[in-house]
N, C-alpha and C. Protein backbone atom coordinates (compact mmCIF):
# COMPACT_ATOMS: atom_id res chain seq x y z
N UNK A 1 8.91 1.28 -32.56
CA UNK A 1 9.03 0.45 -31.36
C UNK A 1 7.70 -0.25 -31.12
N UNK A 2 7.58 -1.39 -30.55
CA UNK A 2 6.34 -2.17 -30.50
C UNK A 2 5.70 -1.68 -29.05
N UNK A 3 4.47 -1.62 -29.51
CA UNK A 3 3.82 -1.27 -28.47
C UNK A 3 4.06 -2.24 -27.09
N UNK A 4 4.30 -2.12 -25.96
CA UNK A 4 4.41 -2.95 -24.71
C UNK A 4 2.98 -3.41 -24.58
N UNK A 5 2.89 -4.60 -23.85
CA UNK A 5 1.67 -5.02 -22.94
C UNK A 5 1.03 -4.34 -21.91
N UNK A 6 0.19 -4.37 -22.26
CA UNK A 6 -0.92 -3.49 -21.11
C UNK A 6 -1.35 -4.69 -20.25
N UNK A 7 -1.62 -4.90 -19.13
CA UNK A 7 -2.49 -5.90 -18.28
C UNK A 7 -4.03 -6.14 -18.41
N UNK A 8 -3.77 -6.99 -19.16
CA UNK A 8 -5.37 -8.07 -19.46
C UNK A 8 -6.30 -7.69 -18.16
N UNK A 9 -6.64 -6.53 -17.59
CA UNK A 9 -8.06 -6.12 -17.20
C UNK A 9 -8.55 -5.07 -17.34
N UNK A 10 -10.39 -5.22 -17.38
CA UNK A 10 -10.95 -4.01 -17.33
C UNK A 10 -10.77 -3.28 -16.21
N UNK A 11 -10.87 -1.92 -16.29
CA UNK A 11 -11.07 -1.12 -15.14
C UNK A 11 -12.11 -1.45 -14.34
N UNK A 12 -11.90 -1.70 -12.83
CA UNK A 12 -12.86 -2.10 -11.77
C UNK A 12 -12.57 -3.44 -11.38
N UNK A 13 -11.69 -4.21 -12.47
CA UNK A 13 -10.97 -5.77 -11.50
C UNK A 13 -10.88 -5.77 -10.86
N UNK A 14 -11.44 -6.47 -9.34
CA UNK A 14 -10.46 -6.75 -8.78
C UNK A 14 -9.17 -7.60 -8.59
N UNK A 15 -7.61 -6.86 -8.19
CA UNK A 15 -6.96 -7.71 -8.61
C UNK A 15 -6.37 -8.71 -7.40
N UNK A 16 -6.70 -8.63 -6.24
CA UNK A 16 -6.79 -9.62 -5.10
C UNK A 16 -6.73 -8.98 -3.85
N UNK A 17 -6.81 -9.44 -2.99
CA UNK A 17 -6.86 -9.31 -1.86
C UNK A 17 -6.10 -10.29 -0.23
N UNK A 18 -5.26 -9.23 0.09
CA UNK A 18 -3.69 -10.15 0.67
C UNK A 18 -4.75 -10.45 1.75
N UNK A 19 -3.73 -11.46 2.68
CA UNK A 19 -4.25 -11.94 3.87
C UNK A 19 -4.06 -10.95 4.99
N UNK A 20 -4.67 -11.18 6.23
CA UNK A 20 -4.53 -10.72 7.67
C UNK A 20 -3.74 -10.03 8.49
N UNK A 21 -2.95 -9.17 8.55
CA UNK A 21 -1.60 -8.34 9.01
C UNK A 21 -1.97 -7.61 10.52
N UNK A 22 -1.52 -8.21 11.29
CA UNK A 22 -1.83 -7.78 12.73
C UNK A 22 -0.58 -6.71 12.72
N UNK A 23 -1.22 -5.89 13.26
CA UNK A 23 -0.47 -4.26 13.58
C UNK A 23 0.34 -4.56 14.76
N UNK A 24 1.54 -4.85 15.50
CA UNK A 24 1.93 -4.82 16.91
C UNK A 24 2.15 -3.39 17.35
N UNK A 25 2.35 -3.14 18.00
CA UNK A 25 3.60 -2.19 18.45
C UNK A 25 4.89 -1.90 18.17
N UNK A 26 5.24 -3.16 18.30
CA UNK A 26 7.16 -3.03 17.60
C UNK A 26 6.69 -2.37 16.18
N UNK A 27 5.64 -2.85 15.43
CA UNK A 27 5.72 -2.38 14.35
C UNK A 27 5.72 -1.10 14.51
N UNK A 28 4.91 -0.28 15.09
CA UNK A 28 5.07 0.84 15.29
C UNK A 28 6.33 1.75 15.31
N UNK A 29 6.58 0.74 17.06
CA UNK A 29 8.15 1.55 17.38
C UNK A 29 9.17 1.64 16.37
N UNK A 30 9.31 0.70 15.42
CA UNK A 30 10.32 0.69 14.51
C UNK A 30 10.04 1.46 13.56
N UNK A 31 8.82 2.04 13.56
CA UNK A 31 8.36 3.02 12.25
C UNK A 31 8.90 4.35 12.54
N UNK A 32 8.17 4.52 14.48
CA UNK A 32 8.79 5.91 14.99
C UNK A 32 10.56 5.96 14.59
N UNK A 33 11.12 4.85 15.01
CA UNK A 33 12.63 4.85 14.91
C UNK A 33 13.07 5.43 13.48
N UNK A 34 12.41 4.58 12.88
CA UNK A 34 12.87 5.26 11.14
C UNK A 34 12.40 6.31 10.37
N UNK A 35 11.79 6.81 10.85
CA UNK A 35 11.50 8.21 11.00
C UNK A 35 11.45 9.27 11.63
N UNK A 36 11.92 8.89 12.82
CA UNK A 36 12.00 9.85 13.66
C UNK A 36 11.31 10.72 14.54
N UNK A 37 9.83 10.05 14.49
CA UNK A 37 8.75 10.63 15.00
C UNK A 37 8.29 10.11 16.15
N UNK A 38 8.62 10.60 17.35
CA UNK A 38 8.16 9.67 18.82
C UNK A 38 7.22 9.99 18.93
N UNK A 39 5.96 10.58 18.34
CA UNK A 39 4.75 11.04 18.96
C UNK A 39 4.01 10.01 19.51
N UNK A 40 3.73 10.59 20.80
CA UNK A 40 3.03 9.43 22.07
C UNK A 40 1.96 8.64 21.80
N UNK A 41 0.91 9.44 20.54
CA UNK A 41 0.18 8.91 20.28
C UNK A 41 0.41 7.49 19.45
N UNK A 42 1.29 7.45 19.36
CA UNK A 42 1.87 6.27 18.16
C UNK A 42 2.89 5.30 19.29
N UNK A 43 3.62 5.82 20.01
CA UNK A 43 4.51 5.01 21.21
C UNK A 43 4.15 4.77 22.03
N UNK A 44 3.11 5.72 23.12
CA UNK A 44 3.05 6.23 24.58
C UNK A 44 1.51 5.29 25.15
N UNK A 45 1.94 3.97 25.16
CA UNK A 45 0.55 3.52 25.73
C UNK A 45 -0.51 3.99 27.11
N UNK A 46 0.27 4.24 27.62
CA UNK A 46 0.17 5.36 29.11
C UNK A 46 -0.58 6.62 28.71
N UNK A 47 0.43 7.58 27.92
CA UNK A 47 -0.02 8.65 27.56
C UNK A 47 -1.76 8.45 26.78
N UNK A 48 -1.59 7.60 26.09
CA UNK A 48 -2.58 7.28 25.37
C UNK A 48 -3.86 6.81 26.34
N UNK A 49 -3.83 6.22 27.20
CA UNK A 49 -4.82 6.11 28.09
C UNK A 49 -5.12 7.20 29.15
N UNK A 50 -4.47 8.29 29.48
CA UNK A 50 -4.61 9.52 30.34
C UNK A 50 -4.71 10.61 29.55
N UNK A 51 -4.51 10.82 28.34
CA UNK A 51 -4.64 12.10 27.65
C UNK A 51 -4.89 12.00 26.36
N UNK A 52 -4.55 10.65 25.50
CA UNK A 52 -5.08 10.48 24.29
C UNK A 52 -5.85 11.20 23.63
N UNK A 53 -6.25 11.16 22.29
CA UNK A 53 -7.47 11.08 21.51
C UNK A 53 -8.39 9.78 21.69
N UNK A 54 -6.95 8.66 21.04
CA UNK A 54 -8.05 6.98 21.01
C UNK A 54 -7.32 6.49 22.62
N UNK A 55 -8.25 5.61 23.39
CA UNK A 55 -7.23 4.97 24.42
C UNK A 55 -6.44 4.24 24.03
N UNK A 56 -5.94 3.78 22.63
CA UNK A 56 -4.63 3.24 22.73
C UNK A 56 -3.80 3.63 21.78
N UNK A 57 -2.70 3.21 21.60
CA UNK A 57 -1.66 3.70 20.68
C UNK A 57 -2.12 3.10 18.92
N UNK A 58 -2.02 4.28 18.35
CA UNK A 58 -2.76 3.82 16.83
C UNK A 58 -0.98 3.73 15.95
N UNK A 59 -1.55 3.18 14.67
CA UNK A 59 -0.60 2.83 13.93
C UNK A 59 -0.30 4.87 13.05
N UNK A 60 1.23 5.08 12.50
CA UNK A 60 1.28 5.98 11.94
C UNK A 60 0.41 5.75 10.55
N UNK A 61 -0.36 6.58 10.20
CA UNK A 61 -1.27 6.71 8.37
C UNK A 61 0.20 6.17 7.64
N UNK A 62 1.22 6.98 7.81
CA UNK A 62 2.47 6.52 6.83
C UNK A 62 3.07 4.73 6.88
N UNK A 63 2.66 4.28 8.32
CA UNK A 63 3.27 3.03 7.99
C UNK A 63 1.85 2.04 7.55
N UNK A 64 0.42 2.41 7.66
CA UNK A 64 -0.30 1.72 7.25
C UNK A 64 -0.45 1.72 5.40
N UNK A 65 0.02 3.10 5.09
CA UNK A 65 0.43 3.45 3.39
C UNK A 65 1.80 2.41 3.01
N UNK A 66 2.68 2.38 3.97
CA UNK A 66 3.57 1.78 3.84
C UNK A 66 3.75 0.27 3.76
N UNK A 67 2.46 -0.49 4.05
CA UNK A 67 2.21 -1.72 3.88
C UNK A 67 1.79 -2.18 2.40
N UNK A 68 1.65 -1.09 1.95
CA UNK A 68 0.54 -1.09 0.64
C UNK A 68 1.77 -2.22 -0.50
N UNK A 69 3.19 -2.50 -0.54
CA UNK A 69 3.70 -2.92 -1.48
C UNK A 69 3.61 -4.64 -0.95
N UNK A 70 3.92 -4.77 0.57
CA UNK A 70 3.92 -6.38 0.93
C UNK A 70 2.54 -6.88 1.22
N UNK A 71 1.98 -6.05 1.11
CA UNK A 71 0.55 -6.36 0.86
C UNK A 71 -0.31 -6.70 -0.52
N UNK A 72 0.76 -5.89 -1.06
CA UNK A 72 0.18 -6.37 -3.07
C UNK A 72 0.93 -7.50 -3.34
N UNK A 73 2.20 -8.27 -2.61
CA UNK A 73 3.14 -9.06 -2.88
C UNK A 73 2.64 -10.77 -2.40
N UNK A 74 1.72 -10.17 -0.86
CA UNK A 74 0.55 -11.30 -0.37
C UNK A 74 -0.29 -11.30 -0.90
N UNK A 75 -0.69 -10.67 -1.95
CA UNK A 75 -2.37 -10.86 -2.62
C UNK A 75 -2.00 -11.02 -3.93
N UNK A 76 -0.86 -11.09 -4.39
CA UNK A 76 -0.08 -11.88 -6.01
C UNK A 76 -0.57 -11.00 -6.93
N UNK A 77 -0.62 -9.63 -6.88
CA UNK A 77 -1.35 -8.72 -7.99
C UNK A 77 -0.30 -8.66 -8.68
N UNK A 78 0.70 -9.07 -9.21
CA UNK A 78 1.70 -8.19 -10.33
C UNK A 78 1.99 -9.91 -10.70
N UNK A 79 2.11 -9.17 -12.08
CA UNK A 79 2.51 -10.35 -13.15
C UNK A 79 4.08 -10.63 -12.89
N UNK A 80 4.28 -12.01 -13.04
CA UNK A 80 5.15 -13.01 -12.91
C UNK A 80 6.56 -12.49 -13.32
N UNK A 81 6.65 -12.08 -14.68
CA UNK A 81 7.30 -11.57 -15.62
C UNK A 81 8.07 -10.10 -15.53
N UNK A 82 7.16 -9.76 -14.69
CA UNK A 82 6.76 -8.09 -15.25
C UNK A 82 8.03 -7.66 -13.30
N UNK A 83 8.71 -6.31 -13.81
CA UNK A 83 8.94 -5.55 -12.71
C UNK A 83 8.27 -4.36 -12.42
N UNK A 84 7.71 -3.94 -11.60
CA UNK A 84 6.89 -2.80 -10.95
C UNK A 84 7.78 -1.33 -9.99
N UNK A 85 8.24 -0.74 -10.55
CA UNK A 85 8.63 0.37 -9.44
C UNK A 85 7.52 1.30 -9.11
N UNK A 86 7.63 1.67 -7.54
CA UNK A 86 6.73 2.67 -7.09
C UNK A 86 6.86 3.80 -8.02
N UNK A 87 5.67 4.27 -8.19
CA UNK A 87 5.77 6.06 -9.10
C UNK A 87 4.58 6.98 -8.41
N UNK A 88 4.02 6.75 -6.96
CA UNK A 88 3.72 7.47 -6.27
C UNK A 88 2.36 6.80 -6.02
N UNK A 89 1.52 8.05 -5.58
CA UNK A 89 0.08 7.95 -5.18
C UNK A 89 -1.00 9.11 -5.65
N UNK A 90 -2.05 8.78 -5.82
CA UNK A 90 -3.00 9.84 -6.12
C UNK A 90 -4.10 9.70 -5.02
N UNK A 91 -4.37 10.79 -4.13
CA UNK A 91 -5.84 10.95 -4.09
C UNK A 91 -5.58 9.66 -2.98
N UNK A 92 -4.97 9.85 -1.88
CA UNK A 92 -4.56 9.03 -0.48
C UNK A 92 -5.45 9.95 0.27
N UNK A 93 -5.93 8.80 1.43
CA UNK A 93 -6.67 9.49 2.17
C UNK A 93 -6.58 8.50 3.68
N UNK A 94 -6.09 9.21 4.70
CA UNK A 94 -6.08 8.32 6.28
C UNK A 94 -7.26 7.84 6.81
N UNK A 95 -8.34 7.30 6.32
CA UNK A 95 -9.79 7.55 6.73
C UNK A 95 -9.95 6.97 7.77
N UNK A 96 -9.27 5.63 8.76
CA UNK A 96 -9.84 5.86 10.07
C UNK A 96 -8.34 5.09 10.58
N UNK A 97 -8.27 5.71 11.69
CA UNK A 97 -7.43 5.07 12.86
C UNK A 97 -7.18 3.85 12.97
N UNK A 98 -5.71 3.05 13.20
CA UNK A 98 -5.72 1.71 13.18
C UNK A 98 -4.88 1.64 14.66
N UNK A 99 -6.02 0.74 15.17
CA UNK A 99 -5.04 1.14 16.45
C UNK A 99 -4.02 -0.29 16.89
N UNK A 100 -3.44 -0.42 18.04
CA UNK A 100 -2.50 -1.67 18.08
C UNK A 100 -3.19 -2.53 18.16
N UNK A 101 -2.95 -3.72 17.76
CA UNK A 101 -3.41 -5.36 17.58
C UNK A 101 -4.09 -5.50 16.28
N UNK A 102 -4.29 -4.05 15.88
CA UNK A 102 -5.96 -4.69 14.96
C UNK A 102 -4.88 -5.13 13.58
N UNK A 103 -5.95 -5.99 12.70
CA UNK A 103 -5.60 -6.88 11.57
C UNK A 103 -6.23 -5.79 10.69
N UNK A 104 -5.04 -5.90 9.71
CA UNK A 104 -5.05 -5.12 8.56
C UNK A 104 -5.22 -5.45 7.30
N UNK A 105 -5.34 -5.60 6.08
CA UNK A 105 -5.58 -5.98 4.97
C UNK A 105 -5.59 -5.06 3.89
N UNK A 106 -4.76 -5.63 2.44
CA UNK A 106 -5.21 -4.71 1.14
C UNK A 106 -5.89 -5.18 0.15
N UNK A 107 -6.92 -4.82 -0.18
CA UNK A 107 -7.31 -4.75 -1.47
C UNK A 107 -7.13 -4.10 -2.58
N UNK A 108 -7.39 -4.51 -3.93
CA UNK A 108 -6.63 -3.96 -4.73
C UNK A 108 -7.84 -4.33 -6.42
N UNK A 109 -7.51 -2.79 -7.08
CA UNK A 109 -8.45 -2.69 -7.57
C UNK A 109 -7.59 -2.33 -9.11
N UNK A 110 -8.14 -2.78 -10.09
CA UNK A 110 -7.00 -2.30 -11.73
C UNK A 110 -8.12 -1.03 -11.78
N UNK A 111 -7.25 0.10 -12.21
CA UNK A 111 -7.74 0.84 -12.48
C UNK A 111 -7.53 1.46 -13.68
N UNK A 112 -6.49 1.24 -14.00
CA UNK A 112 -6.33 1.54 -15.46
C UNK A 112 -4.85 1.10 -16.10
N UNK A 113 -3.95 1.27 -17.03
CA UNK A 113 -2.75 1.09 -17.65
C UNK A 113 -2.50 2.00 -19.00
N UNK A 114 -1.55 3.04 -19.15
CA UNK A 114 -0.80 3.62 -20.32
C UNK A 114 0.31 2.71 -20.41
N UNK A 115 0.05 2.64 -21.52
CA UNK A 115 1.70 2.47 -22.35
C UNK A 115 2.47 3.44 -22.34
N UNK A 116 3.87 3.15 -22.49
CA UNK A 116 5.02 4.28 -22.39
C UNK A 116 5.55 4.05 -24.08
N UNK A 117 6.27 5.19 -24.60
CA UNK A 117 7.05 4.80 -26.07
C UNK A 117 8.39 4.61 -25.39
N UNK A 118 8.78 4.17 -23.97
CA UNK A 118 9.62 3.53 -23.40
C UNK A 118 10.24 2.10 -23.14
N UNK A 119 8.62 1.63 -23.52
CA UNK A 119 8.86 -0.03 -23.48
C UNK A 119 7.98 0.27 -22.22
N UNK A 120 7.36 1.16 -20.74
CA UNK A 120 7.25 0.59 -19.69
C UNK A 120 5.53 0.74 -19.91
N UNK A 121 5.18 0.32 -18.42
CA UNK A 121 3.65 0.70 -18.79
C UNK A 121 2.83 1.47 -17.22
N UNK A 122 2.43 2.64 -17.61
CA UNK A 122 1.85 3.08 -16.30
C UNK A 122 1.02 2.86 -15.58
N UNK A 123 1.05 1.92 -14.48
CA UNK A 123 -0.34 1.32 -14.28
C UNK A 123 -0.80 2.43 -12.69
N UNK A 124 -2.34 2.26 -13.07
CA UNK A 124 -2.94 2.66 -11.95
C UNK A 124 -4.01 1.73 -10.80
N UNK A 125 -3.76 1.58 -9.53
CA UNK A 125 -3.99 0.79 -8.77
C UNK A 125 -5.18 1.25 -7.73
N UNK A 126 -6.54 0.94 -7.61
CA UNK A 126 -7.20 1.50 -6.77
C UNK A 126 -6.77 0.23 -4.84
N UNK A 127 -6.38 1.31 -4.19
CA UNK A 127 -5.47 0.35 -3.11
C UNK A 127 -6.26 0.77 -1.81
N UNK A 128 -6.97 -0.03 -1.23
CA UNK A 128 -8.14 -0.29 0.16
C UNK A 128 -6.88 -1.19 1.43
N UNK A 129 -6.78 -0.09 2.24
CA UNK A 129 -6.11 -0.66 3.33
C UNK A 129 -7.62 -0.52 4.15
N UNK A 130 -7.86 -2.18 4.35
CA UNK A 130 -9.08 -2.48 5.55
C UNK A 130 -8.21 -2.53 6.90
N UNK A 131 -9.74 -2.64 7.52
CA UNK A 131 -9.55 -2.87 9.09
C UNK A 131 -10.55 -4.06 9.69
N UNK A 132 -9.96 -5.14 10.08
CA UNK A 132 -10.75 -6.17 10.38
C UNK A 132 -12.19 -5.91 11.63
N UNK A 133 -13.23 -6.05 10.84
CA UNK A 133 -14.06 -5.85 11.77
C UNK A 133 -14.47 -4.37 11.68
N UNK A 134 -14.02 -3.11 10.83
CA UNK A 134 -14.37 -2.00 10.99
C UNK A 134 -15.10 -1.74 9.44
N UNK A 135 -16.20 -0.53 9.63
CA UNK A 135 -16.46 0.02 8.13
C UNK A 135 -15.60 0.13 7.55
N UNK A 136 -15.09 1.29 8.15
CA UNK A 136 -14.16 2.31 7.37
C UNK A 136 -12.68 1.80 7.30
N UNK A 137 -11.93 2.08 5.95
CA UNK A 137 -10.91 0.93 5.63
C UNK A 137 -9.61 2.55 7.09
N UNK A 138 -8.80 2.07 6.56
CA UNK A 138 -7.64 2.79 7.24
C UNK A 138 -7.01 3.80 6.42
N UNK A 139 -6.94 3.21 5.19
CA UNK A 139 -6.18 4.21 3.53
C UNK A 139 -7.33 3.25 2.56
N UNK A 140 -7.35 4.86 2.07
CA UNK A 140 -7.71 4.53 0.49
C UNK A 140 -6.85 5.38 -0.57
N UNK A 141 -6.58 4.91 -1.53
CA UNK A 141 -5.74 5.52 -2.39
C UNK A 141 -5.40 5.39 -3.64
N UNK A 142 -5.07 5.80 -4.80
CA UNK A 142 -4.73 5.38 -6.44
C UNK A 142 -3.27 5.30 -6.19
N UNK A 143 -2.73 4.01 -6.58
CA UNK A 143 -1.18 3.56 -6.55
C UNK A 143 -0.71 3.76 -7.82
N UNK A 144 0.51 4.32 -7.93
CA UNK A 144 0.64 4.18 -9.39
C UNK A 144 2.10 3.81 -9.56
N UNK A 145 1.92 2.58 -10.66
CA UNK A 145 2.99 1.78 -11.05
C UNK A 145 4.30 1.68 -12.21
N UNK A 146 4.89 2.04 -12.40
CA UNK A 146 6.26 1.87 -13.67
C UNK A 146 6.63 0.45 -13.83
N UNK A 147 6.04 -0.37 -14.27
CA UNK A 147 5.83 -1.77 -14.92
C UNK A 147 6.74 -1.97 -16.19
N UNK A 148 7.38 -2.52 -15.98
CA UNK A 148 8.76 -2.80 -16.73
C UNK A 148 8.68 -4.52 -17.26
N UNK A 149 8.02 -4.38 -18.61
CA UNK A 149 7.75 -6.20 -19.20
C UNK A 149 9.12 -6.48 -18.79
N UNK A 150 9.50 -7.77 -18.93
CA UNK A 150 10.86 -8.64 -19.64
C UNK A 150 11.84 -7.50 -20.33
N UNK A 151 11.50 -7.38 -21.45
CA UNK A 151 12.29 -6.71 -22.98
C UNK A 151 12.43 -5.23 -21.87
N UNK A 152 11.67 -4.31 -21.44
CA UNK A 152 12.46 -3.30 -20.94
C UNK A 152 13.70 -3.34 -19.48
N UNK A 153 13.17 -4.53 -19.01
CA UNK A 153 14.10 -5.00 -18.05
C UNK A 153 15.31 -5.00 -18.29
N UNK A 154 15.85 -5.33 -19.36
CA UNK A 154 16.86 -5.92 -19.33
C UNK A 154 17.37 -4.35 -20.10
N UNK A 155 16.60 -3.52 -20.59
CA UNK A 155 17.62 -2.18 -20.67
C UNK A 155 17.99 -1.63 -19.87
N UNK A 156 17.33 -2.02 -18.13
CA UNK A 156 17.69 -0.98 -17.35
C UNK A 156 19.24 -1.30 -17.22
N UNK A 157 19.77 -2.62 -17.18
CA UNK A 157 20.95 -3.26 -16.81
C UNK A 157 22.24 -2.49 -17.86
N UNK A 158 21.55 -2.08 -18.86
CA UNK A 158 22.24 -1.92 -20.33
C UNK A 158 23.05 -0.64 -20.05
């Protein structure tokens, strides 16, 4: 079987960086909804100003992780050609609070690529969820990708 394509970079590329993503609330609420998690700290703007941790309602770590794919989709990191399924995360970390309004952003780093004797290719993604205006990003994390050229594409259909 012929070896598949690996992605034309060294480790440490960067491979772009999406635009501006303001956090609302609805975003929130609809996160609590789909998951099921009303915690006040994430809904309860009230609560959050009388008993909080932060005075306002912060975003869930899971839906700021959860930006991480339309955020690689605004910053054009995946080849044209190529299909990408999620195959998890390594080494995620919540490092600071995102609270409502603030603007969000991903960066995105090649970190490496295996070939599969599948046809696919395993890529690894170093993935920086910023915070506009803050040090500390929101997530940092290794993304890792099941990259499917053309030629294996069309086996999944098969």
């Amino acid at each position: 079987m012929n070896q598949p394509p690996v992605p034309p970079h060294e480790p440490g590329t960067e491979l772009g960086v999406s635009p501006w993503h303001v956090i609302t609330q609805d975003d929130i609420d609809l996160f609590a909804r789909a998951t099921h998690d009303h915690d006040p700290m994430h809904v309860d703007p009230d609560w959050c100003a009388r008993k909080g941790p932060f005075p306002t309602t912060i975003a869930f770590g899971f839906l700021s992780l959860g930006l991480t794919t339309h955020l690689s989709h605004e910053a054009g990191i995946w080849p044209p050609d190529a299909y990408a399924l999620n195959y998890g995360f390594d080494r995620v970390r919540f490092v600071a609070p995102v609270p409502v309004g603030a603007r969000v952003r991903g960066r995105f780093t090649f970190l490496g690529a295996t070939p599969r004797v599948d046809g696919t290719v395993l890529t690894r993604t170093g993935v920086v969820i910023e915070i506009e205006g803050e040090e500390r990003p929101a997530v940092s994390g290794e993304w890792l990708g099941l990259m499917f050229p053309p030629e294996a594409q069309r086996r999944l259909v098969a």
